[in-house]
PDB file of N, CA and C in Angstrom:
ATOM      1  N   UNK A   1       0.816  -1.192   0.000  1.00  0.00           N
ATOM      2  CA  UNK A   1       0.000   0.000   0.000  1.00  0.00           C
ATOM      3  C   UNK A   1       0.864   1.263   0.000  1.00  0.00           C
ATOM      4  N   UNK A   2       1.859   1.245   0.537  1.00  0.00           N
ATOM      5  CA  UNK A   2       2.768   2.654   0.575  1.00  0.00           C
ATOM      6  C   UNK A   2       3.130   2.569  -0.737  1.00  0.00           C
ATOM      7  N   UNK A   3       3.543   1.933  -2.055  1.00  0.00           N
ATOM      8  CA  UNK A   3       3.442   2.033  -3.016  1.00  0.00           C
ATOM      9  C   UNK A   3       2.709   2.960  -3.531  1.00  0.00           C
ATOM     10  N   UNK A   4       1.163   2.511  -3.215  1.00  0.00           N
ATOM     11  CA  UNK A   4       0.156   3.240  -3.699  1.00  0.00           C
ATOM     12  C   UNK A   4      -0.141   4.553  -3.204  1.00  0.00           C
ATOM     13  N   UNK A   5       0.770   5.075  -1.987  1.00  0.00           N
ATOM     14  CA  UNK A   5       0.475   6.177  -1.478  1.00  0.00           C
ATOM     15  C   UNK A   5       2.028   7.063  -2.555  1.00  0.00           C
ATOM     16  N   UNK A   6       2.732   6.232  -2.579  1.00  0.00           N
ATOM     17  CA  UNK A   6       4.248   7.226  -2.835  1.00  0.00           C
ATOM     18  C   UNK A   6       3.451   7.645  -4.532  1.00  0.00           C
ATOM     19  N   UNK A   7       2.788   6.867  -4.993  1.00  0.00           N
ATOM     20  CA  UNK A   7       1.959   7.292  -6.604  1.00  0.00           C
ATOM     21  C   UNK A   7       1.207   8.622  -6.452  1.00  0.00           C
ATOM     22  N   UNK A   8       0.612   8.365  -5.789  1.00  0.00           N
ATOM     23  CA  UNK A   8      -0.515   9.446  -5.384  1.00  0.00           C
ATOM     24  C   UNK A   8       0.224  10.787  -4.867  1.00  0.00           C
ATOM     25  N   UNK A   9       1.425  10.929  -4.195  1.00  0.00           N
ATOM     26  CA  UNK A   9       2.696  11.722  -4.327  1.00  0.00           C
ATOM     27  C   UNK A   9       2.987  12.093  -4.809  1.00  0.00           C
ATOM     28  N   UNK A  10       3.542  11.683  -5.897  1.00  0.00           N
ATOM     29  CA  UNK A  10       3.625  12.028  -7.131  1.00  0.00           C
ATOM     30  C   UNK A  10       2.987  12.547  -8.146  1.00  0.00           C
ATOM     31  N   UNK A  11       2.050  12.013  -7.910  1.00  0.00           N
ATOM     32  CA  UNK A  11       1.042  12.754  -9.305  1.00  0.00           C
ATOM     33  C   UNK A  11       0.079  14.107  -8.523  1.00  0.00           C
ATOM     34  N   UNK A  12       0.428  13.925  -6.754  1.00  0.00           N
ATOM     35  CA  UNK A  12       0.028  15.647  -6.647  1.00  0.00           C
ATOM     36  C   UNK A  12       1.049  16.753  -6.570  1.00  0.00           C
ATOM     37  N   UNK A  13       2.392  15.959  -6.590  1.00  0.00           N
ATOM     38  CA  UNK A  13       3.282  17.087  -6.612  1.00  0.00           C
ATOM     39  C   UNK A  13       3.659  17.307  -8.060  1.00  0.00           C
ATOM     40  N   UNK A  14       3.355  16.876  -8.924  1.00  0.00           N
ATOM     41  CA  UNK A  14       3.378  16.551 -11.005  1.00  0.00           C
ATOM     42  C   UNK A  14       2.435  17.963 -10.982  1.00  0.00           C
ATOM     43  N   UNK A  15       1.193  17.284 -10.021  1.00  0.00           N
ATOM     44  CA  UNK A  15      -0.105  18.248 -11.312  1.00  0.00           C
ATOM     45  C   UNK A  15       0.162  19.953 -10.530  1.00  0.00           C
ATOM     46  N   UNK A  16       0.871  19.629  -9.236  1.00  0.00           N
ATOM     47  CA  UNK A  16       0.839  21.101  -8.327  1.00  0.00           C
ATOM     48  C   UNK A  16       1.434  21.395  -9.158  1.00  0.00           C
ATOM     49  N   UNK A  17       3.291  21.282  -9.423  1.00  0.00           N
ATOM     50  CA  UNK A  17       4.115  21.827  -9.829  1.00  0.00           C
ATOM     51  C   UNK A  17       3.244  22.561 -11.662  1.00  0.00           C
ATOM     52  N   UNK A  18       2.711  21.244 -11.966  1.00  0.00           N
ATOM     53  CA  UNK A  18       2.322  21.473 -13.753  1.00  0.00           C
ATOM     54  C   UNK A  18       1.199  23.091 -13.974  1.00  0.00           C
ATOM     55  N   UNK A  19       0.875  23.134 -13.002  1.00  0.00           N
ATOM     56  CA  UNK A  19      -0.442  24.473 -13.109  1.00  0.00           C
ATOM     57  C   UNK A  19       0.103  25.758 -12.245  1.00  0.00           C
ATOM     58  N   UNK A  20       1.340  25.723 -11.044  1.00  0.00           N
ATOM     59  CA  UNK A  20       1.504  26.635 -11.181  1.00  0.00           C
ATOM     60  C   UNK A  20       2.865  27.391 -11.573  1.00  0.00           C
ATOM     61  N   UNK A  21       3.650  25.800 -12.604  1.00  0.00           N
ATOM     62  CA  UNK A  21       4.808  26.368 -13.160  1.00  0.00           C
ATOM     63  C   UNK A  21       4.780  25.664 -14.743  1.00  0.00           C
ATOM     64  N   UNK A  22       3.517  26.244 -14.893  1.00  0.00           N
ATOM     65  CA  UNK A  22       3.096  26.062 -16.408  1.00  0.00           C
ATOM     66  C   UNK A  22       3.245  25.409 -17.118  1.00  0.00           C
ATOM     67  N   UNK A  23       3.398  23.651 -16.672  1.00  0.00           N
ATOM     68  CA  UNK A  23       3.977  22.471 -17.497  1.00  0.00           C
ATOM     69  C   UNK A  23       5.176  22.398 -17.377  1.00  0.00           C
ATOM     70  N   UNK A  24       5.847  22.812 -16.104  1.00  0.00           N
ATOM     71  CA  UNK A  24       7.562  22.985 -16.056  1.00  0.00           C
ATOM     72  C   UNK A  24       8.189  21.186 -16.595  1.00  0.00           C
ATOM     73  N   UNK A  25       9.240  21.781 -17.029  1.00  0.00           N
ATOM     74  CA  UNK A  25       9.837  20.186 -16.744  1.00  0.00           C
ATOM     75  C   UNK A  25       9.862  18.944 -16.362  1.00  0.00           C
ATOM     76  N   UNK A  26      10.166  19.709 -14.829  1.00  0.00           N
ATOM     77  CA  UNK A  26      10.597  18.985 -13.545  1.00  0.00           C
ATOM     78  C   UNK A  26       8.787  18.578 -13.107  1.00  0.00           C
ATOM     79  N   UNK A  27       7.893  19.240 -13.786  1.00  0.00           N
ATOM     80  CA  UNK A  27       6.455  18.518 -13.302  1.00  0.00           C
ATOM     81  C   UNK A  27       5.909  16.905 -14.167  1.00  0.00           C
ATOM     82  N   UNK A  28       6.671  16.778 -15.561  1.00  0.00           N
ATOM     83  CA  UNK A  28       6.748  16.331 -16.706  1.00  0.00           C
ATOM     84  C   UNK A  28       7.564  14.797 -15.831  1.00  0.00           C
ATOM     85  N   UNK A  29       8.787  15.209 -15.247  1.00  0.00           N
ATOM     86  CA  UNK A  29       9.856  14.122 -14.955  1.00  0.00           C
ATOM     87  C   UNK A  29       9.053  13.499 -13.700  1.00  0.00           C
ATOM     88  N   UNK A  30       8.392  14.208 -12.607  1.00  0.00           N
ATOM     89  CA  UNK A  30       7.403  13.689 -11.627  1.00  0.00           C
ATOM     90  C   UNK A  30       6.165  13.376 -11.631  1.00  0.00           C
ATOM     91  N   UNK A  31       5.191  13.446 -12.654  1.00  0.00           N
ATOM     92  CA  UNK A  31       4.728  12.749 -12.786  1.00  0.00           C
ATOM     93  C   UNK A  31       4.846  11.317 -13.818  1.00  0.00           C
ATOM     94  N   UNK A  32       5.997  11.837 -14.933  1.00  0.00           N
ATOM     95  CA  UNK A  32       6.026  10.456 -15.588  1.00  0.00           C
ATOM     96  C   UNK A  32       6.466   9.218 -13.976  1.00  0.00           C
ATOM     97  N   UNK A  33       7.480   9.917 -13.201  1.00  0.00           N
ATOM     98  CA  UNK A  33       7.516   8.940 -12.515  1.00  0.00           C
ATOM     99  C   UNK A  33       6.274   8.296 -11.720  1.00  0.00           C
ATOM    100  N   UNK A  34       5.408   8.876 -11.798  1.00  0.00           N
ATOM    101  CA  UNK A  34       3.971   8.251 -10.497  1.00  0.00           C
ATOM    102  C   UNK A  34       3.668   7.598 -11.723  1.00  0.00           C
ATOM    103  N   UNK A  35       3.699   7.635 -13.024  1.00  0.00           N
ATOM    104  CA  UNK A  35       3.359   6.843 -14.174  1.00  0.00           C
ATOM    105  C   UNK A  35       3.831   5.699 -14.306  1.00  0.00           C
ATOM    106  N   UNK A  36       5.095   5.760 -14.534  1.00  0.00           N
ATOM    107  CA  UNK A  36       5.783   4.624 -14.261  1.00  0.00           C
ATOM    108  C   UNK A  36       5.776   3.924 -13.039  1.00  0.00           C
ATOM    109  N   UNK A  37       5.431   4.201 -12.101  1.00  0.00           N
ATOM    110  CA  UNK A  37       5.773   3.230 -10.584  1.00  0.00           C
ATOM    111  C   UNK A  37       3.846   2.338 -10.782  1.00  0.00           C
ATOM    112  N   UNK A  38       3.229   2.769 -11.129  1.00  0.00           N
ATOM    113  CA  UNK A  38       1.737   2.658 -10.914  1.00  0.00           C
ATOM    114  C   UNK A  38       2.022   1.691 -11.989  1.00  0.00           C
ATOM    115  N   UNK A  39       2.103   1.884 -13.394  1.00  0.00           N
ATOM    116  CA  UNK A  39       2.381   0.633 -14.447  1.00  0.00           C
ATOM    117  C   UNK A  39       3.153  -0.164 -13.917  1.00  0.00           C
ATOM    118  N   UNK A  40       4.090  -0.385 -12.747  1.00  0.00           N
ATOM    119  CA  UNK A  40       4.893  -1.130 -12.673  1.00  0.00           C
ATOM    120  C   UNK A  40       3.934  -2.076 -11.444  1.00  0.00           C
ATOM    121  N   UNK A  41       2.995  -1.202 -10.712  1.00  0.00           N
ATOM    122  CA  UNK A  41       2.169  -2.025  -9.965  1.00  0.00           C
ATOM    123  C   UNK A  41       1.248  -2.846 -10.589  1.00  0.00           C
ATOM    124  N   UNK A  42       0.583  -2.363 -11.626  1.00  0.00           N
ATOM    125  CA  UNK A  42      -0.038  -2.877 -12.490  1.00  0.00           C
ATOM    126  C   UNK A  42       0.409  -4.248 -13.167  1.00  0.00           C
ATOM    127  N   UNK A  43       1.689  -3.853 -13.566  1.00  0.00           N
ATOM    128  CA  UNK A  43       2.671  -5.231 -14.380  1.00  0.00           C
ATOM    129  C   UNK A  43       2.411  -6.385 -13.240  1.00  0.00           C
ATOM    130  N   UNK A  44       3.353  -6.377 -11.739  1.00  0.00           N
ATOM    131  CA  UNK A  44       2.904  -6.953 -10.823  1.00  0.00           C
ATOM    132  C   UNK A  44       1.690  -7.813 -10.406  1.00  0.00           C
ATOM    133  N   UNK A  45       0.563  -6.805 -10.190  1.00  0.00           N
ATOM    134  CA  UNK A  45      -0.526  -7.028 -10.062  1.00  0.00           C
ATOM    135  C   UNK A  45      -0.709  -8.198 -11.647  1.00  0.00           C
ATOM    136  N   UNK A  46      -0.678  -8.627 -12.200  1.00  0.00           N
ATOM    137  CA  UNK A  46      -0.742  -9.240 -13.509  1.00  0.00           C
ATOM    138  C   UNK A  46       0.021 -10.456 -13.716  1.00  0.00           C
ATOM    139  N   UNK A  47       0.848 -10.349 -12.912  1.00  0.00           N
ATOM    140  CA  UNK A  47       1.846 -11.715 -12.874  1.00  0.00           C
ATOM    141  C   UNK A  47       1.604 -12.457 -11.874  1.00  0.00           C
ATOM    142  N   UNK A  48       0.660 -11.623 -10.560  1.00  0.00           N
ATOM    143  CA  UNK A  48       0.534 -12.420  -9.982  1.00  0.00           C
ATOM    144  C   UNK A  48       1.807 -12.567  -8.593  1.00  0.00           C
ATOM    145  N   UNK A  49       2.557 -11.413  -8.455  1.00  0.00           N
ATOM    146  CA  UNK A  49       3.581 -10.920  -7.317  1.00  0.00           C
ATOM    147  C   UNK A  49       2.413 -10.882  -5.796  1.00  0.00           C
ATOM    148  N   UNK A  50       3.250 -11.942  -4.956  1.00  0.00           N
ATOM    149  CA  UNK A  50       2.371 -11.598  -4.052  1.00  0.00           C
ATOM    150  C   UNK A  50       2.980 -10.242  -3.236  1.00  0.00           C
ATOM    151  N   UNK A  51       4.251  -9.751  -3.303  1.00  0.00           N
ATOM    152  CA  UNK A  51       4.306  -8.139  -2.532  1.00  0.00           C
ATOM    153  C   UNK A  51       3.381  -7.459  -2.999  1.00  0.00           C
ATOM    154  N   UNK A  52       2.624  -7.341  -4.069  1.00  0.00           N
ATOM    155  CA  UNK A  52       2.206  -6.466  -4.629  1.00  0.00           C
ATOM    156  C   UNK A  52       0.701  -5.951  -3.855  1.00  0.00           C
ATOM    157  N   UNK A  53       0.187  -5.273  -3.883  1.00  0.00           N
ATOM    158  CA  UNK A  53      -1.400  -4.989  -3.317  1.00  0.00           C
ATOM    159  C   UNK A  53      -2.168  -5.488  -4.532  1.00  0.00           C
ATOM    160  N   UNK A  54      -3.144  -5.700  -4.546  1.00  0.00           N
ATOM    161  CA  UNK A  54      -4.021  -6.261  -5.181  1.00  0.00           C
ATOM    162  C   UNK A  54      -5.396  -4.954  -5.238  1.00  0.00           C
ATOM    163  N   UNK A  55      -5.294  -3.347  -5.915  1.00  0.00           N
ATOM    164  CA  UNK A  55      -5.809  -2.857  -6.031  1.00  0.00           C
ATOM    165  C   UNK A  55      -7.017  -2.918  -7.213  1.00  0.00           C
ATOM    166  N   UNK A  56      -7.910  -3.035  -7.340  1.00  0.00           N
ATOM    167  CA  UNK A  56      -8.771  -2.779  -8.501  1.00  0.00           C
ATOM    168  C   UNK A  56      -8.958  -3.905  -8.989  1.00  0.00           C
ATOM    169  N   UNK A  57      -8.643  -5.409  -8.140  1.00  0.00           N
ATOM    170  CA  UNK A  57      -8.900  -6.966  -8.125  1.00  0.00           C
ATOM    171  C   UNK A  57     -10.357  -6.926  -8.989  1.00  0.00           C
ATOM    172  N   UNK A  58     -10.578  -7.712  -9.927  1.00  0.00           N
ATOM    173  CA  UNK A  58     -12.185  -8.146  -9.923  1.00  0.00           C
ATOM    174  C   UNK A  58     -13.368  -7.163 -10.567  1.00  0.00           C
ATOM    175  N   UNK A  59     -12.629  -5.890 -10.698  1.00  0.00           N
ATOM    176  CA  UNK A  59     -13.464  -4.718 -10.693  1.00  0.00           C
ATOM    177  C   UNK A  59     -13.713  -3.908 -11.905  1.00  0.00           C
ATOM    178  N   UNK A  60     -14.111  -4.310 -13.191  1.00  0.00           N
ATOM    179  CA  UNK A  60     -13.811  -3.543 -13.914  1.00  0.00           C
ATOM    180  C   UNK A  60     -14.033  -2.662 -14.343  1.00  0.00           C
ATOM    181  N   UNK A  61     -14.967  -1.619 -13.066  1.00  0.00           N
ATOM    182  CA  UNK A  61     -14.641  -0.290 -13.658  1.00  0.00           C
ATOM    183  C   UNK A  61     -13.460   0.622 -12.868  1.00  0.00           C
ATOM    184  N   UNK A  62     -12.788  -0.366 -11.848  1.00  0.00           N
ATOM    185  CA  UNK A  62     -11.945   0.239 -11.359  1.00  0.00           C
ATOM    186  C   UNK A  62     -10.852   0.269 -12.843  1.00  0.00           C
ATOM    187  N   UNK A  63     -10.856  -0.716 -12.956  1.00  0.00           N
ATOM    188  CA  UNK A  63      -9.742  -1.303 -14.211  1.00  0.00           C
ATOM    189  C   UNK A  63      -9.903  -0.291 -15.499  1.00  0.00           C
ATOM    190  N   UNK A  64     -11.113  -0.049 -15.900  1.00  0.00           N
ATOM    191  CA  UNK A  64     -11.134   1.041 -17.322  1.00  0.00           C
ATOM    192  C   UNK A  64     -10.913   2.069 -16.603  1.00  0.00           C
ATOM    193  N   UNK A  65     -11.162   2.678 -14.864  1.00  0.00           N
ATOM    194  CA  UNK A  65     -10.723   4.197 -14.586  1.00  0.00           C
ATOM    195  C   UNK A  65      -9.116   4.230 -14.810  1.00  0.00           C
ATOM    196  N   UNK A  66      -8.789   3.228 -14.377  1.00  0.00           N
ATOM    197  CA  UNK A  66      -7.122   3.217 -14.279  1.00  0.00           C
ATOM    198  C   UNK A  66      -6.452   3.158 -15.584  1.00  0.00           C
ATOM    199  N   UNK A  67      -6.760   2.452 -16.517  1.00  0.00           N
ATOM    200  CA  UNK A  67      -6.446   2.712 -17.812  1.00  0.00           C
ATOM    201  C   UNK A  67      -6.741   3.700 -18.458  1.00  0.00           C
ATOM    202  N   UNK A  68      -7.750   4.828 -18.517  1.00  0.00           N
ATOM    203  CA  UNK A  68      -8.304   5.287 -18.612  1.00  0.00           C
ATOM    204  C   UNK A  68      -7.439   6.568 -18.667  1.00  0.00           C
ATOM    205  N   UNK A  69      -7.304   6.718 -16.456  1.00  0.00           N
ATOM    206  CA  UNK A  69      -6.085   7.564 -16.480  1.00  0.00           C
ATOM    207  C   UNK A  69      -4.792   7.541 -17.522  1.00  0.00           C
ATOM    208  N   UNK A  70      -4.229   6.865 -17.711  1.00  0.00           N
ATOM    209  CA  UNK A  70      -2.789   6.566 -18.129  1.00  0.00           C
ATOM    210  C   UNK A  70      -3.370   7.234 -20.010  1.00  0.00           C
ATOM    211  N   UNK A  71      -3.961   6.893 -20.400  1.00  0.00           N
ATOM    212  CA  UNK A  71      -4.615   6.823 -21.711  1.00  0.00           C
ATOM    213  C   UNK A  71      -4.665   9.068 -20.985  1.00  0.00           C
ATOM    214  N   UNK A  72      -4.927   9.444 -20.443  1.00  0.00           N
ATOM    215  CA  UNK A  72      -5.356  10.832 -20.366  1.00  0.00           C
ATOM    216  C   UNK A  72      -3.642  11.384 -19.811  1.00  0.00           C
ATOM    217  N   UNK A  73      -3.303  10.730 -19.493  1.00  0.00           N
ATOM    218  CA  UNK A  73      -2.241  11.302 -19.015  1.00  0.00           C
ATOM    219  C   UNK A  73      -0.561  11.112 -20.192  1.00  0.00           C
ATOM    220  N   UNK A  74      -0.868  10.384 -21.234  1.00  0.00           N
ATOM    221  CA  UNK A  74       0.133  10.661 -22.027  1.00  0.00           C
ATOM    222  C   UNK A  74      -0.676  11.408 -23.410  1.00  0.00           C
ATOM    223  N   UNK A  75      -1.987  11.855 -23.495  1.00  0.00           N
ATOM    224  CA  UNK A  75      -2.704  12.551 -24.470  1.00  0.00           C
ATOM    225  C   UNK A  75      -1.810  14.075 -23.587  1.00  0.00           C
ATOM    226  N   UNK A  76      -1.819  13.886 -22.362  1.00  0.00           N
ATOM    227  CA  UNK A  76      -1.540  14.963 -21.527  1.00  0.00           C
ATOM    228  C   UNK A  76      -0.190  15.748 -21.723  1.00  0.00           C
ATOM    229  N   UNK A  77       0.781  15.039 -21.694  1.00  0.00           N
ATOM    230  CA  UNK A  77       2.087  14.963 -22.245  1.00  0.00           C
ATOM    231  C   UNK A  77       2.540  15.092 -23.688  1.00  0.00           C
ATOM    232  N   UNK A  78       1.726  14.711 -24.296  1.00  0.00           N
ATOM    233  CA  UNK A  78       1.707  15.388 -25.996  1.00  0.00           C
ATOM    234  C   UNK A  78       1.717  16.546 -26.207  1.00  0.00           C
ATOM    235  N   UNK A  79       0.322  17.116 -25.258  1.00  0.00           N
ATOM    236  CA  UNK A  79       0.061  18.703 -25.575  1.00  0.00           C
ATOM    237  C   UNK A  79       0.738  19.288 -24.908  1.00  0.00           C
ATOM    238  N   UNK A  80       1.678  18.669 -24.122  1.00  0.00           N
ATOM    239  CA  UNK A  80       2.892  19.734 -23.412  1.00  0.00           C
ATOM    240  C   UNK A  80       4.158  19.900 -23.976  1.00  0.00           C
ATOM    241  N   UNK A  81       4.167  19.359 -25.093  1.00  0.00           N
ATOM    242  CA  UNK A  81       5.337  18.888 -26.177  1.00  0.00           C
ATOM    243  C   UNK A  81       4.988  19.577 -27.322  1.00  0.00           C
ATOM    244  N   UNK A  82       3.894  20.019 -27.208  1.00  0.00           N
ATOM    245  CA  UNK A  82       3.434  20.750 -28.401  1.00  0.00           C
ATOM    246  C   UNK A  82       3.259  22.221 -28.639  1.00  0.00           C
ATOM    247  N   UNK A  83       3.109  22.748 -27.981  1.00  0.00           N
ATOM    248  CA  UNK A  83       3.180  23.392 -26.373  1.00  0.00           C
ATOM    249  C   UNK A  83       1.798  23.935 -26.265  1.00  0.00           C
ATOM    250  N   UNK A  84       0.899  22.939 -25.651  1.00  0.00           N
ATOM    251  CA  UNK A  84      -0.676  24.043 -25.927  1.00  0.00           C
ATOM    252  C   UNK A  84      -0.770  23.620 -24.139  1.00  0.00           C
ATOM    253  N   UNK A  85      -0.444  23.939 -23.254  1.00  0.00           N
ATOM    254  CA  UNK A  85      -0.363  24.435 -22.028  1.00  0.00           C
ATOM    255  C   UNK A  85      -2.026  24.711 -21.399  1.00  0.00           C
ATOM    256  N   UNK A  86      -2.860  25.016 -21.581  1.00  0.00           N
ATOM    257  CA  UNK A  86      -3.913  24.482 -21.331  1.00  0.00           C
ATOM    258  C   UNK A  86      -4.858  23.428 -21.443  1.00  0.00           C
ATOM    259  N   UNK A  87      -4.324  22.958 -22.648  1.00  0.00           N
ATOM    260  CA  UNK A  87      -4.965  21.487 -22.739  1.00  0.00           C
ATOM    261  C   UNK A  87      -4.355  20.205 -22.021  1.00  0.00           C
ATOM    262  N   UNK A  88      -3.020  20.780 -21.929  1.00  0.00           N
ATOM    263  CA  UNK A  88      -2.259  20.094 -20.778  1.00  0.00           C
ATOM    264  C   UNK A  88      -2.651  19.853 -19.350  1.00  0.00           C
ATOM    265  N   UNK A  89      -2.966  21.132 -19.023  1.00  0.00           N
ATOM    266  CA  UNK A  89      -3.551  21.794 -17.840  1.00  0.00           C
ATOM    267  C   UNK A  89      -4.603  20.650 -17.153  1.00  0.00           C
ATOM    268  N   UNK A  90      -5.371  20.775 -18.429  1.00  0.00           N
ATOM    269  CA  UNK A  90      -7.069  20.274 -18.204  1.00  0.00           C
ATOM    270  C   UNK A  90      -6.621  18.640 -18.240  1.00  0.00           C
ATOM    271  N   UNK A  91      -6.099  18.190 -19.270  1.00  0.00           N
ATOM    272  CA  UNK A  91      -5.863  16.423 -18.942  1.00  0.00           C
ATOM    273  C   UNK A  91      -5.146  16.057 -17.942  1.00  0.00           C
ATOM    274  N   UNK A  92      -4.395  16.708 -17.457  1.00  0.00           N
ATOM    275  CA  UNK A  92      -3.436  16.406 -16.292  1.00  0.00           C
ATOM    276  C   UNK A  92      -4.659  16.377 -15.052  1.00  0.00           C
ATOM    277  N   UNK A  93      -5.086  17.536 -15.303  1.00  0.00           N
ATOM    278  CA  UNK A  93      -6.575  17.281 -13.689  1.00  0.00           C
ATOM    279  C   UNK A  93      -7.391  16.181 -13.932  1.00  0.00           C
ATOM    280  N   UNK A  94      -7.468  15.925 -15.240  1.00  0.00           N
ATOM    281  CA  UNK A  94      -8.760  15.098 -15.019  1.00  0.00           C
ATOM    282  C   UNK A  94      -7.665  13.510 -15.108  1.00  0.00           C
ATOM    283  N   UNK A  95      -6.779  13.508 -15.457  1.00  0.00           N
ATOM    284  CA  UNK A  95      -5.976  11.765 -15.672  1.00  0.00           C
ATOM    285  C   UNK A  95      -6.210  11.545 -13.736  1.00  0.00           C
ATOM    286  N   UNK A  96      -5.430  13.186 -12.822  1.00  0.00           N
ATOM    287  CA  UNK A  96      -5.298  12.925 -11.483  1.00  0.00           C
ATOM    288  C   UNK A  96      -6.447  12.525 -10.945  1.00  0.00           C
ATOM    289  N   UNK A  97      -7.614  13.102 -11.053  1.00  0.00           N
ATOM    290  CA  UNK A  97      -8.818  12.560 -10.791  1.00  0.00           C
ATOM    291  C   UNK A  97      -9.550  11.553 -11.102  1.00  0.00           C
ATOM    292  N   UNK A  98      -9.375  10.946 -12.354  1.00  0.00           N
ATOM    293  CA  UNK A  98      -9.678   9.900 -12.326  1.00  0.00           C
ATOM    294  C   UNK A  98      -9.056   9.205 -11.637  1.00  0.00           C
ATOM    295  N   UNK A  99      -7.636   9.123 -11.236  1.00  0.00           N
ATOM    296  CA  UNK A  99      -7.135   8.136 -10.794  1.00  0.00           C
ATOM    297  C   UNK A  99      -7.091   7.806  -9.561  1.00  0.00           C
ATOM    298  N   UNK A 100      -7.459   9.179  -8.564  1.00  0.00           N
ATOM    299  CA  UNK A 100      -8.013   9.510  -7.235  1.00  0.00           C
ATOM    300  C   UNK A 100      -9.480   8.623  -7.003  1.00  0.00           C
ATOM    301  N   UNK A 101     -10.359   9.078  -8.085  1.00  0.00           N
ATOM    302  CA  UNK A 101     -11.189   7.783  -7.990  1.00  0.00           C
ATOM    303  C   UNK A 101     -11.327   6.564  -8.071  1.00  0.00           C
ATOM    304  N   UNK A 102     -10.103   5.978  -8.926  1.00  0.00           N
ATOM    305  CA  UNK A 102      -9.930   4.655  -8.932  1.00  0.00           C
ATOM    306  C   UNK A 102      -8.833   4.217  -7.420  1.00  0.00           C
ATOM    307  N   UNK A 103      -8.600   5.184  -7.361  1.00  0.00           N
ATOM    308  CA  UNK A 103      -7.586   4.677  -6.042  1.00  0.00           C
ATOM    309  C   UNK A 103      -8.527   4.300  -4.633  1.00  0.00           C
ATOM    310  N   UNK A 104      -9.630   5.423  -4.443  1.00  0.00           N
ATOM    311  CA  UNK A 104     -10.730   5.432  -3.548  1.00  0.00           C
ATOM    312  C   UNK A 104     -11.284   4.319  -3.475  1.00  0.00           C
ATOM    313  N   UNK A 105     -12.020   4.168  -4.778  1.00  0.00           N
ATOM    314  CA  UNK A 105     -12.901   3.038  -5.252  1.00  0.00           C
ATOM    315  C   UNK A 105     -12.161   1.420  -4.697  1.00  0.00           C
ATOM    316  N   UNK A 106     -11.447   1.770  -5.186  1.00  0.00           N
ATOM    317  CA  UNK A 106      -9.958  -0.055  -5.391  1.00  0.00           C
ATOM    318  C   UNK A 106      -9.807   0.081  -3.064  1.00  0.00           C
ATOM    319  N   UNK A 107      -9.371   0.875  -2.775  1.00  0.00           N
ATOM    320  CA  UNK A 107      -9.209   0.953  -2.070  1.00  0.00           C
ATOM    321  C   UNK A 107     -10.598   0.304  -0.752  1.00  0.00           C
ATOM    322  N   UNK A 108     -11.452   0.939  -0.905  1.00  0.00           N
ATOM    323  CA  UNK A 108     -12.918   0.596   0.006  1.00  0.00           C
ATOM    324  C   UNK A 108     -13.200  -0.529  -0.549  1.00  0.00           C
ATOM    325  N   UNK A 109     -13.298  -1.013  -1.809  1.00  0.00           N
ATOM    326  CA  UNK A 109     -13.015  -2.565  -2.109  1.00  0.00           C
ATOM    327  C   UNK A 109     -12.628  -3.817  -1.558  1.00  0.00           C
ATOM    328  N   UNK A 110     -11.131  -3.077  -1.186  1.00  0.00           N
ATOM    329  CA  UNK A 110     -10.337  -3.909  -1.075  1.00  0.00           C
ATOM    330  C   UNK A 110      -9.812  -4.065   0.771  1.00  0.00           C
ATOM    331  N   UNK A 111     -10.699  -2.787   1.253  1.00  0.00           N
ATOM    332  CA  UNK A 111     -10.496  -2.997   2.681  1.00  0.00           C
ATOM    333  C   UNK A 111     -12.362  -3.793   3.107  1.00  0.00           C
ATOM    334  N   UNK A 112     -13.269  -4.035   2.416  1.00  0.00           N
ATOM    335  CA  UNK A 112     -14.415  -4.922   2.618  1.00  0.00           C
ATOM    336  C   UNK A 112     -14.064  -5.968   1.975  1.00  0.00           C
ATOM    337  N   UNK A 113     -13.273  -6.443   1.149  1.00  0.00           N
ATOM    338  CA  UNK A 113     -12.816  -7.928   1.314  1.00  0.00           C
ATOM    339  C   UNK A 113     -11.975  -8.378   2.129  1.00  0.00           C
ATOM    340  N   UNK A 114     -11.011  -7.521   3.015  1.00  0.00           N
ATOM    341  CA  UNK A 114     -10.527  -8.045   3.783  1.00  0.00           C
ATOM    342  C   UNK A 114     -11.300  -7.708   5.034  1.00  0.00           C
ATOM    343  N   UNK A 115     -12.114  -7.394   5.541  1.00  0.00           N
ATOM    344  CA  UNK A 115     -13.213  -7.557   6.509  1.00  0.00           C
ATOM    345  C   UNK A 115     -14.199  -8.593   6.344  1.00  0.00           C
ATOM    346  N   UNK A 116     -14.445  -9.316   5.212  1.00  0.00           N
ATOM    347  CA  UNK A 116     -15.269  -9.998   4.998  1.00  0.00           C
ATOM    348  C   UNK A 116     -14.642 -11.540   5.204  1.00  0.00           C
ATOM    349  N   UNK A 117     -13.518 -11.959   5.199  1.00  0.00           N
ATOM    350  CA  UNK A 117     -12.447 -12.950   4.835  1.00  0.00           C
ATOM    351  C   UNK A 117     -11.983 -13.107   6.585  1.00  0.00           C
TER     352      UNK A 117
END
């Protein structure tokens, strides 16, 4: 689970840095990293690693929010390469939010199956 918290870290210090230092860089290099660590939970989660948490088990609309995100968050990264800085703006909030909801969602899930067990 601290995995899943150091992600969520990341992608609020990505989207802080991205809106009020206008798509800086260094917001670009921190959140690709919450990108990469989360796909790498994902990979995990898929092979079947038992360290891994087992977020968004069974669930598939946790599963299309989470893909979903990632799918909004390199549309996100295009337009910051392009340089249209508001459209950046806007996919970057909504990839974080979706993924805030899938984290919520996966999360209350996954603490009533282990109450139930």
């Amino acid at each position: 689970m601290i995995i899943y918290i150091l992600v969520l870290l990341f992608y609020s210090a990505g989207s802080y840095l991205a809106f009020t230092r206008d798509g800086s860089e260094l917001s670009l290099w921190i959140l690709a990293f919450g990108v990469v660590l989360d796909i790498a939970m994902l990979f995990f989660d898929w092979t079947g690693a038992k360290f891994a948490p087992r977020l968004g088990e069974g669930d598939l609309a946790s599963k299309v929010m989470r893909i979903l995100s990632y799918f909004l968050f390199g549309v996100g990264f295009f337009l910051r390469i392009l340089p249209k800085i508001a459209g950046f703006k806007l996919l970057i909030a909504l990839a974080v939010a979706v993924w805030l909801v899938f984290f919520i969602r996966s999360l209350t899930l996954h603490i009533k199956r282990r109450k139930s067990k």
